[in-house]
Protein backbone atom coordinates (compact mmCIF):
# COMPACT_ATOMS: atom_id res chain seq x y z
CA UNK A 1 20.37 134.16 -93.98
CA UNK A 2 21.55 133.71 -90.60
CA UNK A 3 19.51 134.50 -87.19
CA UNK A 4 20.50 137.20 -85.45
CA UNK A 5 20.87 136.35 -82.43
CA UNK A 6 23.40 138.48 -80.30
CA UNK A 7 21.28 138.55 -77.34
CA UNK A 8 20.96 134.82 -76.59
CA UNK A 9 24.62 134.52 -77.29
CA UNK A 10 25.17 137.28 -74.67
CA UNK A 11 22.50 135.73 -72.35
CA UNK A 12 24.70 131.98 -72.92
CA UNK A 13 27.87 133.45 -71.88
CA UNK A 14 26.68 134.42 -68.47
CA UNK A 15 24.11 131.31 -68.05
CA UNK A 16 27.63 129.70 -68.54
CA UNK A 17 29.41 131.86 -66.05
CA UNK A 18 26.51 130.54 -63.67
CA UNK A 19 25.05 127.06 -64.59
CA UNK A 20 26.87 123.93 -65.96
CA UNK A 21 27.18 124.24 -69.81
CA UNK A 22 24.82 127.46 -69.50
CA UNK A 23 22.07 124.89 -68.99
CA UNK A 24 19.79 123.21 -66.17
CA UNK A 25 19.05 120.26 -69.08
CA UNK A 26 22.10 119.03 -71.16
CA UNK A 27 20.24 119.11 -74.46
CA UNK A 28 19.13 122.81 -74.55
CA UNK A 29 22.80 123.41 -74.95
CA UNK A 30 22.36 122.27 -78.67
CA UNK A 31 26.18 120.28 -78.12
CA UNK A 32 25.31 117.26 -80.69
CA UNK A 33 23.57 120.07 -83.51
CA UNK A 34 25.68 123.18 -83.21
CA UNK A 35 24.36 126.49 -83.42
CA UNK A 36 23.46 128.42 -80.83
CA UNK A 37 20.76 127.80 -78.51
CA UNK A 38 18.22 131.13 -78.82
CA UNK A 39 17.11 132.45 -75.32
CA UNK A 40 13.15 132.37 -74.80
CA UNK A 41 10.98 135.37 -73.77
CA UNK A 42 7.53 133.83 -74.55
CA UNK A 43 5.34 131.49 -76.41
CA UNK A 44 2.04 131.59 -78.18
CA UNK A 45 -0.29 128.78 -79.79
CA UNK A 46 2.39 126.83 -81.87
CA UNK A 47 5.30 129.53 -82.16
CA UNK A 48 8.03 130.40 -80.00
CA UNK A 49 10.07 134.32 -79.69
CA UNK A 50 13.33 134.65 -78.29
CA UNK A 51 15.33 137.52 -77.04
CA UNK A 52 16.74 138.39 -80.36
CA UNK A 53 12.79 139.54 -81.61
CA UNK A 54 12.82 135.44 -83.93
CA UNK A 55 10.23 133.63 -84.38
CA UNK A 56 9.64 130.01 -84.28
CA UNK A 57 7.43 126.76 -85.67
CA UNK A 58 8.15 125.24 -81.78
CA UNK A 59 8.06 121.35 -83.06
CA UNK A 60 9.33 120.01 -79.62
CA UNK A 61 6.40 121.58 -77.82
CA UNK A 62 8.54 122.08 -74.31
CA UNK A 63 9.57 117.98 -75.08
CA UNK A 64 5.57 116.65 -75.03
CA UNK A 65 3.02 118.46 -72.77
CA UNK A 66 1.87 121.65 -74.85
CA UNK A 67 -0.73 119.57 -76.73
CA UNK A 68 -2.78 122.24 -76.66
CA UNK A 69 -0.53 124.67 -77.61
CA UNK A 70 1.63 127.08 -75.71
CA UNK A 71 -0.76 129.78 -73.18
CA UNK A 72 -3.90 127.96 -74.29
CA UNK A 73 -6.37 130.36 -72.26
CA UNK A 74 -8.58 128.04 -70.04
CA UNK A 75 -4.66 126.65 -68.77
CA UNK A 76 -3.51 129.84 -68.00
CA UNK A 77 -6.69 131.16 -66.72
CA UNK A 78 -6.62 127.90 -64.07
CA UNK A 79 -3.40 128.63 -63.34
CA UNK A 80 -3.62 132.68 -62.43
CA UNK A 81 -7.09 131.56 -60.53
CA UNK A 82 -5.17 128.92 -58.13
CA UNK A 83 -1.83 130.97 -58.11
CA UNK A 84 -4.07 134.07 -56.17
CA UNK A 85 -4.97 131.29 -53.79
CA UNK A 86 -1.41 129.99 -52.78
CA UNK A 87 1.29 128.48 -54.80
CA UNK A 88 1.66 125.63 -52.24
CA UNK A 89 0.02 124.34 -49.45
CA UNK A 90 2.06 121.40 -48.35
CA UNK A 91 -1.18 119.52 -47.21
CA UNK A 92 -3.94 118.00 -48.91
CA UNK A 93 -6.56 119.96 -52.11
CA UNK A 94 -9.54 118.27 -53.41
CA UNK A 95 -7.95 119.32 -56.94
CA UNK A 96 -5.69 116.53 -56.23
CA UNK A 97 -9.09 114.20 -56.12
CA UNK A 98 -10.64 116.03 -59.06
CA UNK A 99 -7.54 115.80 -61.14
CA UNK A 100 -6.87 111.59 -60.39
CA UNK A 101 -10.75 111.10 -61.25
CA UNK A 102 -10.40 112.98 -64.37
CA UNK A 103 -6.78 110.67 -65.17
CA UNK A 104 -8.61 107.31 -64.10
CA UNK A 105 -11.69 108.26 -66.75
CA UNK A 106 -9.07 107.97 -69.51
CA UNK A 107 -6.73 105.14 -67.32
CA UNK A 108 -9.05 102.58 -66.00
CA UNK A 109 -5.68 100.91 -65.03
CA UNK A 110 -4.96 102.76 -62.77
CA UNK A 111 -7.24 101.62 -59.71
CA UNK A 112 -5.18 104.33 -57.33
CA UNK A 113 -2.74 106.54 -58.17
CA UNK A 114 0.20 109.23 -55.90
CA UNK A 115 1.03 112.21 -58.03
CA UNK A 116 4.93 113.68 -58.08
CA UNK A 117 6.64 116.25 -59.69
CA UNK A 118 8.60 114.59 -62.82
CA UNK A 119 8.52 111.46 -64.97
CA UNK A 120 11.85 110.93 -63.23
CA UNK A 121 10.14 110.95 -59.61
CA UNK A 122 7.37 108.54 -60.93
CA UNK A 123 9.39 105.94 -62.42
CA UNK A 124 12.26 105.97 -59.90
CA UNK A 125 8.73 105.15 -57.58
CA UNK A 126 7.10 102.66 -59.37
CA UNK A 127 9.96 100.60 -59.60
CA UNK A 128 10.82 100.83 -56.00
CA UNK A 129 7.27 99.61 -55.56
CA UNK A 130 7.73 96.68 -57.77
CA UNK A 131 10.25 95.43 -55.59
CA UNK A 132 8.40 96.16 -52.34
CA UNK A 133 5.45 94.35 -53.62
CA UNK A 134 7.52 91.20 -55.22
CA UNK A 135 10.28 90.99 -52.84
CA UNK A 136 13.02 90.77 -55.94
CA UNK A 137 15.68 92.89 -57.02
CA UNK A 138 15.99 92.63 -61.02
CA UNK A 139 14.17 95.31 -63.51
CA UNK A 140 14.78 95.22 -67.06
CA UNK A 141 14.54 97.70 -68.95
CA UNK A 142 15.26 98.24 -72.72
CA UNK A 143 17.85 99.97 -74.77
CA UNK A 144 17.70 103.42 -75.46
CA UNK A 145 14.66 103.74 -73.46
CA UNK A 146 14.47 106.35 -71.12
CA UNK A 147 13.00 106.24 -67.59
CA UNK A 148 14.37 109.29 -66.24
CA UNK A 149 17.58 109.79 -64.11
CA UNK A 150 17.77 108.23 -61.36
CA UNK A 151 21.11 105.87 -60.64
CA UNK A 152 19.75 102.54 -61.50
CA UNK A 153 18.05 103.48 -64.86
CA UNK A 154 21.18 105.22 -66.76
CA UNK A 155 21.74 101.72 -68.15
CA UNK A 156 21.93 102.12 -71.74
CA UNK A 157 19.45 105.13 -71.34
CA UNK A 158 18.06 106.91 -74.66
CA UNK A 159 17.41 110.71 -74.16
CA UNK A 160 20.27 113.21 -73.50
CA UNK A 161 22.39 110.40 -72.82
CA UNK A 162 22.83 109.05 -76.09
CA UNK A 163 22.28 112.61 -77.23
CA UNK A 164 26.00 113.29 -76.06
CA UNK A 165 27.12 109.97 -76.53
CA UNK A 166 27.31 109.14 -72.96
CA UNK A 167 27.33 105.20 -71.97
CA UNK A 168 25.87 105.92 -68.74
CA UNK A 169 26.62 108.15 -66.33
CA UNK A 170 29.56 109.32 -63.49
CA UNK A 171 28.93 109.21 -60.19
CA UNK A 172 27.01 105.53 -60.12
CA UNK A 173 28.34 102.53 -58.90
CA UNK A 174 28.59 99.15 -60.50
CA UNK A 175 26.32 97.99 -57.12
CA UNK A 176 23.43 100.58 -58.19
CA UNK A 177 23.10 99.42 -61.80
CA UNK A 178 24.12 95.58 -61.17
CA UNK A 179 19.90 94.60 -60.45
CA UNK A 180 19.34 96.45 -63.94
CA UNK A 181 19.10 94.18 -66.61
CA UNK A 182 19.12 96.01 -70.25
CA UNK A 183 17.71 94.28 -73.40
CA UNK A 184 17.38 95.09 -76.97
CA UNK A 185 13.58 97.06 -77.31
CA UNK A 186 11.39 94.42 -79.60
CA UNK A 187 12.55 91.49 -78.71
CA UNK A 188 10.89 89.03 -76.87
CA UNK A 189 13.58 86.49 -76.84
CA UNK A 190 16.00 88.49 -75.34
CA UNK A 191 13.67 89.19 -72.16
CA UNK A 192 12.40 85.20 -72.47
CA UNK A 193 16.17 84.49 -72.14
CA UNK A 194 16.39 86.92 -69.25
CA UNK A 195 13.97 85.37 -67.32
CA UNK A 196 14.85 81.42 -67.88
CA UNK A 197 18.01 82.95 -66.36
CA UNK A 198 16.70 84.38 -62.97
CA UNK A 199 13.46 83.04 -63.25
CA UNK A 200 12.48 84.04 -59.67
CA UNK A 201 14.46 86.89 -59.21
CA UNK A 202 12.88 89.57 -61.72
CA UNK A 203 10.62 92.52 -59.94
CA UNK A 204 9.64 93.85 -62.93
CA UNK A 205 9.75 95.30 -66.79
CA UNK A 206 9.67 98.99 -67.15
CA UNK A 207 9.07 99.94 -71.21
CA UNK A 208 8.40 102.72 -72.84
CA UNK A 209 5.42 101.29 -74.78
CA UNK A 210 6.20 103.68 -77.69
CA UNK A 211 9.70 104.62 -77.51
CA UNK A 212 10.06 108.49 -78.08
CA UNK A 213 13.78 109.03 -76.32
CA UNK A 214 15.50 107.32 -78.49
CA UNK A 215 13.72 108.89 -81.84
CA UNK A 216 10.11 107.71 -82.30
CA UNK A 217 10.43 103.46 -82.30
CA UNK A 218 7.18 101.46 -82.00
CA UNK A 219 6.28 98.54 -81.06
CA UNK A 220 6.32 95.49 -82.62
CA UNK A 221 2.90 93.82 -83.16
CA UNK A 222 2.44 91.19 -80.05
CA UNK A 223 5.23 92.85 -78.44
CA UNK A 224 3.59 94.64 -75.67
CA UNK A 225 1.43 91.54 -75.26
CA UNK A 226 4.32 89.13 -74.98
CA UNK A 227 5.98 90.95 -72.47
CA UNK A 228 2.59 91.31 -70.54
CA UNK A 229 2.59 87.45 -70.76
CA UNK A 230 6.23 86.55 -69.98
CA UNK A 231 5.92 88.95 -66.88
CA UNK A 232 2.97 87.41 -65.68
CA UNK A 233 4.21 84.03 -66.63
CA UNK A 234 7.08 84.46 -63.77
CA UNK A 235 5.28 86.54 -60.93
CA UNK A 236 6.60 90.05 -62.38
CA UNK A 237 5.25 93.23 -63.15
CA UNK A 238 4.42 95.24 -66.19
CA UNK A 239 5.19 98.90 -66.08
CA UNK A 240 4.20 101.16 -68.69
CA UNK A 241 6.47 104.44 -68.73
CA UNK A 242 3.65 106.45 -70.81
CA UNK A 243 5.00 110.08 -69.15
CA UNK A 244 5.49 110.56 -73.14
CA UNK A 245 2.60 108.55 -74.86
CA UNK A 246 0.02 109.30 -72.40
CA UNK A 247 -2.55 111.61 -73.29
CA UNK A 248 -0.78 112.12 -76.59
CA UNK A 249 -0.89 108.76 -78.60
CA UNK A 250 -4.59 108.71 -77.88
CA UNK A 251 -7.00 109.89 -74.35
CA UNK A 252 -5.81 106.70 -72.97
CA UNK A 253 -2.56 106.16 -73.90
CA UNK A 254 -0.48 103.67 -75.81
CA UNK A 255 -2.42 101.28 -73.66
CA UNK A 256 -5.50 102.52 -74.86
CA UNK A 257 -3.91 102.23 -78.34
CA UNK A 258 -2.22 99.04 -78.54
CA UNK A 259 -5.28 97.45 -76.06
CA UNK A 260 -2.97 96.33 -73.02
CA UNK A 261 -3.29 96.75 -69.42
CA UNK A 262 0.21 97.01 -67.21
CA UNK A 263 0.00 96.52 -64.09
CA UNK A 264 1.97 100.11 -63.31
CA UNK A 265 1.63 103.35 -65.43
CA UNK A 266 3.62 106.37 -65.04
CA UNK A 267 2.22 109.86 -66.47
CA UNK A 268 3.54 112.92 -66.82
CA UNK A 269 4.20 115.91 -69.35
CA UNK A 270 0.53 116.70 -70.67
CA UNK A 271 -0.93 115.30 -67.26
CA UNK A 272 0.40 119.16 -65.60
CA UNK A 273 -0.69 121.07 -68.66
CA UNK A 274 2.36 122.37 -68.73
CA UNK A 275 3.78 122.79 -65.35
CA UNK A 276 5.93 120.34 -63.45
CA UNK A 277 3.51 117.36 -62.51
CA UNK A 278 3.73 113.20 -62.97
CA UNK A 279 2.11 110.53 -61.44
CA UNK A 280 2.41 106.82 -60.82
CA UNK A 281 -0.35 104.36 -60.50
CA UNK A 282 -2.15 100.57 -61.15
CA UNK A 283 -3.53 98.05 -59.69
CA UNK A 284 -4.84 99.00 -55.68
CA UNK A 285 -3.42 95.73 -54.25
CA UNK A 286 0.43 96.78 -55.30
CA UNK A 287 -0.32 100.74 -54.54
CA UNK A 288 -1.85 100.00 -51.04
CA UNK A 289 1.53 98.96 -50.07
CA UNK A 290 2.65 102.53 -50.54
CA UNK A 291 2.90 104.46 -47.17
CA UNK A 292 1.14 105.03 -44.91
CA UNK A 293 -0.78 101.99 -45.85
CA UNK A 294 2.04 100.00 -46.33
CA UNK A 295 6.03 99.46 -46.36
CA UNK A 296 6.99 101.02 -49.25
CA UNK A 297 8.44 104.54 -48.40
CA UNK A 298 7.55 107.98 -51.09
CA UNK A 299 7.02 111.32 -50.09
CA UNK A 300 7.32 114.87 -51.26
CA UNK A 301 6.51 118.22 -50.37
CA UNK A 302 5.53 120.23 -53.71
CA UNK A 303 3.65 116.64 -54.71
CA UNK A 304 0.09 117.88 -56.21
CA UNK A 305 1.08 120.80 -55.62
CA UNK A 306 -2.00 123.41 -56.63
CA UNK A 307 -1.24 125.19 -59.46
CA UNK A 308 -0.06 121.76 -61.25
CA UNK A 309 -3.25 120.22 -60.60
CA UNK A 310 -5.21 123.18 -61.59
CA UNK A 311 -3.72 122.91 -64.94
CA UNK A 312 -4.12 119.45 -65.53
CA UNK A 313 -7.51 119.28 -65.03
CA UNK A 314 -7.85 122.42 -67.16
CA UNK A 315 -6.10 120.43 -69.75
CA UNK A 316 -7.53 117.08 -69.42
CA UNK A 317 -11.13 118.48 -69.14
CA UNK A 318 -10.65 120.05 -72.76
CA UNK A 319 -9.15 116.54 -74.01
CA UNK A 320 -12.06 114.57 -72.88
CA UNK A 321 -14.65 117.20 -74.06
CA UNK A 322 -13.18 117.18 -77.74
CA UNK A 323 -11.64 114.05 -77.95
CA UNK A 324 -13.34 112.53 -80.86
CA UNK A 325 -11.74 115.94 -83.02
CA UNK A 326 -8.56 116.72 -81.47
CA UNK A 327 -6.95 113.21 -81.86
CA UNK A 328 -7.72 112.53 -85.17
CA UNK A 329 -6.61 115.90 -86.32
CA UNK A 330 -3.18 115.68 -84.50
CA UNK A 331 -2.48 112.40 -86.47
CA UNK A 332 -3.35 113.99 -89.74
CA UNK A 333 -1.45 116.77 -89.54
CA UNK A 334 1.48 114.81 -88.36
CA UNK A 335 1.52 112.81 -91.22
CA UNK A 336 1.46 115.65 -93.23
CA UNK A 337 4.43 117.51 -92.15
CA UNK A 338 5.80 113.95 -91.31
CA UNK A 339 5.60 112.47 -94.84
CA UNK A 340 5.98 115.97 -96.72
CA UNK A 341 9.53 116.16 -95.56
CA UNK A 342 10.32 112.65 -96.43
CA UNK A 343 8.64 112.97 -99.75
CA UNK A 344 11.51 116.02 -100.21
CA UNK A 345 14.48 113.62 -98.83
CA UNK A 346 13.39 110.91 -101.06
CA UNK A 347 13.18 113.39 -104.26
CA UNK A 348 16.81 114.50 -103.78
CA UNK A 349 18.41 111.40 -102.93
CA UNK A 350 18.32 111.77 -99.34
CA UNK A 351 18.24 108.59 -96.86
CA UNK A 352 15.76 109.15 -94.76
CA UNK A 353 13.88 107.12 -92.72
CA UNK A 354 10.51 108.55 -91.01
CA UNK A 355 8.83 107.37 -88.03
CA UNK A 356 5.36 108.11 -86.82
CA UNK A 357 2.41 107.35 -84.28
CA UNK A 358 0.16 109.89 -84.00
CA UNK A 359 1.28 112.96 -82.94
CA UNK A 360 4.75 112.03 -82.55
CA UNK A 361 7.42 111.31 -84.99
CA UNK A 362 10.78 111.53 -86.01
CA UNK A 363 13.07 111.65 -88.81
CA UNK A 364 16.25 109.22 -88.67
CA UNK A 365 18.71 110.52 -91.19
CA UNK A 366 19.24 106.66 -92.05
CA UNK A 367 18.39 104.02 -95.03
CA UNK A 368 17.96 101.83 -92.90
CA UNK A 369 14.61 100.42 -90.92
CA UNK A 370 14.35 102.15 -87.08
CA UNK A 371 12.82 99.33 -85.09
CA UNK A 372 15.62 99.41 -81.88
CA UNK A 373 18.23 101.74 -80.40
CA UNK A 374 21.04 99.98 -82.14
CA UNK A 375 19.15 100.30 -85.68
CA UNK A 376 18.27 104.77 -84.73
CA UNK A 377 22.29 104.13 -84.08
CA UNK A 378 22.96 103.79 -87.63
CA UNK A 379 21.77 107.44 -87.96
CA UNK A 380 24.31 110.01 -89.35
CA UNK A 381 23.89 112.42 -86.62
CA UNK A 382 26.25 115.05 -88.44
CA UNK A 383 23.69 115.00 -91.21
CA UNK A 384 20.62 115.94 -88.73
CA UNK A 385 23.06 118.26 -87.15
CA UNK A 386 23.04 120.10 -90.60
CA UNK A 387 19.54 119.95 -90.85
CA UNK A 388 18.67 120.90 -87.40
CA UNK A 389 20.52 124.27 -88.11
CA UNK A 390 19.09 125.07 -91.66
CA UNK A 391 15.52 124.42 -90.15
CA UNK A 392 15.98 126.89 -87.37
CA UNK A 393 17.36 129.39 -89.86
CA UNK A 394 13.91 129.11 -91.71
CA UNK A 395 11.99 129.21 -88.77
CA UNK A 396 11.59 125.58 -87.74
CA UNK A 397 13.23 124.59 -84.05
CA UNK A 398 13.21 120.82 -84.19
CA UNK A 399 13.87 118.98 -81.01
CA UNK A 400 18.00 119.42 -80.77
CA UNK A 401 19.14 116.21 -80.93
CA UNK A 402 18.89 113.41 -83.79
CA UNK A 403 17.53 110.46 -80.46
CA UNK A 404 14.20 112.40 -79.42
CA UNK A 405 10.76 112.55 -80.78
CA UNK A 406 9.06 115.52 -82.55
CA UNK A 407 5.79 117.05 -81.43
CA UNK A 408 2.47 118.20 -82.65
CA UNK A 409 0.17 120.11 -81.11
CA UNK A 410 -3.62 121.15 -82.06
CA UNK A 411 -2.15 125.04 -82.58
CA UNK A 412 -0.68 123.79 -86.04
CA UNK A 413 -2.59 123.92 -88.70
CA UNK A 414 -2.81 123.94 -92.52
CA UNK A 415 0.03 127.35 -92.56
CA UNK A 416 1.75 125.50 -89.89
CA UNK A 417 2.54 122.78 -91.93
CA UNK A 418 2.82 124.80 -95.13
CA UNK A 419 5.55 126.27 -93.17
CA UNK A 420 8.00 123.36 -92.33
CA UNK A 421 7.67 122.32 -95.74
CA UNK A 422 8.55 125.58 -97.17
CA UNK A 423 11.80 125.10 -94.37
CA UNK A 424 12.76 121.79 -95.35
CA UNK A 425 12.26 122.46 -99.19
CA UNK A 426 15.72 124.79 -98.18
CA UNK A 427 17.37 122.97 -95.59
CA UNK A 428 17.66 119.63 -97.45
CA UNK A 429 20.74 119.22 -99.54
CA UNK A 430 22.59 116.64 -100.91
């Protein structure tokens, strides 16, 4: 039966009137799934309401951070306690202390660390850093990875850009994107190649160690390791991009999980419990040449900014308290819900190919093995499109778009994942 859903509808038309597309992020405007996008009032535990009175099985979890859950108490609690204090300061908190203690318990990598606001901020840093520090000009970076949107990463981004299908973007010159080297994700030769090239001319290689914007791609094994090594090998840097994995894939990270150490890690989603937050950090020798210490200009007003920082210690205290239960229980019932549905693809003839470290996953409606951008390419997107709506009729809002990862958080449970099952028993069809 179809939602009813004449409010968000009405509530589209004039965000439309307003904002671009009726959106202030170019997936929420559900282009590549059709349908129409239901308006949010609130959100509890693992289930979202819109304006319409629906209910939903939220399995995008505001695109990573609710780990916890949506209005876990002791978040909100932190958050109403530091809101009656000020919601911004524009000078110094010892939350901001508190908070990069708590993240260096779980990141011994990262020696020193400058919080900012978005994953975008703290990549768009870190890389500016890696060329202060080296003196070069080249990054690579890997298809269909996503490092936010500044100009000189919308090379062959993943995300909302190959969500619509966009190569890149408007409004960037060839002389912002010509130091950005992109390479196939997985393949060491590629970035060996790369290297032999400009051997000396290479600041660094940004990587999302688990790839999430692109669907849910992980690494080969040695991967991680040989670009650690070929990095090294020429006097670059490693950058981690873990504002996705980190936190979720394990307390540490995918560098926790796969045992590497970058030399650069950017954080963000779960690291502001919810509220806009990210942070950038690594070895002290490279950060200390971040003003005022050193040359290497970053600033910004709203940067730990109070209430952030009181929610992402709320939320990192509970991690490290109940670790040892929360992380194994997010993989299980991830591979529950993730394998259940692919058990009901494969028993009606469905290609489906399903994707999963720990909490995250995806489904790629292809036959074929998802290893790199150009292989989640092969994915009939019309197909997930299809699905995508069905699922949201039963009560399931998947992440709108076939490229992005799903999310689990520790609010679903045993009728949780009943649920999506139930959903996808009816929304997959031959």
């Amino acid at each position: 039966m179809p939602l009813n859903l004449t409010r968000s509808r009405q509530l589209q038309q004039r965000a439309e009137s307003l904002l671009p597309g009726g959106v202030d992020s170019p997936v929420r405007a559900f282009r590549s799934v059709g349908g129409d996008p239901p308006f949010l009032v609130r959100a509890e535990g693992a289930y979202l309401y819109d304006e319409d009175g629906n209910r939903y099985l939220d399995m995008f979890g505001s695109w990573g951070p609710m780990i916890l859950g949506h209005a876990f108490p002791p978040v909100v609690e932190a958050i109403r306690e530091a809101a009656g204090f000020s919601a911004s300061f524009g000078a110094s908190t010892a939350a901001e202390s508190t908070l990069a203690g708590l993240v260096q318990q779980c990141f011994p990598s990262l020696e020193k660390m400058r919080f900012v606001n978005s994953g975008t901020e703290a990549c768009m840093t870190a890389i500016r850093l890696a060329r202060g520090f080296t003196g070069r000009k080249f990054v690579i970076k890997f298809e269909g990875c996503y490092h936010g949107h500044s100009d000189a990463m919308l090379v062959k981004a993943g995300s909302g850009v190959a969500t619509l299908g966009i190569p890149g973007s408007a409004g960037v010159p060839d002389e912002t994107v010509m130091h950005t080297i992109a390479l196939p994700y997985n393949d060491l030769e590629a970035v060996r190649q790369a290297f032999a090239t400009r051997p000396r001319e290479i600041a660094c290689i940004i990587v999302e160690p688990v790839v999430g914007n692109a669907g849910t791609i992980a690494p080969l094994i040695g991967y991680l390791e040989g670009l650690r090594d070929i990095a090294h090998q020429h006097g670059a840097l490693l950058i981690l991009d873990e504002v996705m994995t980190g936190f979720r894939l394990s307390l540490g990270g995918a560098q926790q999980l796969y045992s590497i150490k970058p030399d650069l890690t950017t954080l963000g989603k779960i690291i502001g419990g919810g509220l806009p937050c990210a942070a950038f950090g690594g070895r002290a020798d490279i950060m200390n040449h971040l003003a005022p210490l050193g040359p290497v200009y970053q600033a910004g007003t709203l940067s730990g900014n109070p209430l952030a920082m009181a929610a992402g210690i709320a939320t990192i205290e509970h991690l490290i308290a109940n670790q040892h239960t929360i992380y194994p229980r997010l993989a299980k019932t991830t591979a529950e819900i993730a394998s259940g549905v692919a058990a009901i693809a494969t028993e009606r003839g469905i290609k489906l190919t399903t994707n999963q470290v720990g909490s995250m996953f995806t489904w790629f409606f292809t036959g074929n093995e998802v290893f790199d951008y150009a292989s989640a390419a092969t994915s009939d997107t019309a197909a997930f499109g299809r699905f995508h709506r069905a699922m949201l009729e039963n009560g399931v809002w998947l992440p709108p778009s076939q490229f992005e990862a799903a999310f689990v958080s520790i609010a679903h449970g045993e009728v949780e994942v009943a649920l999506i099952l139930e959903a996808a028993g009816k929304a997959l069809r031959r």
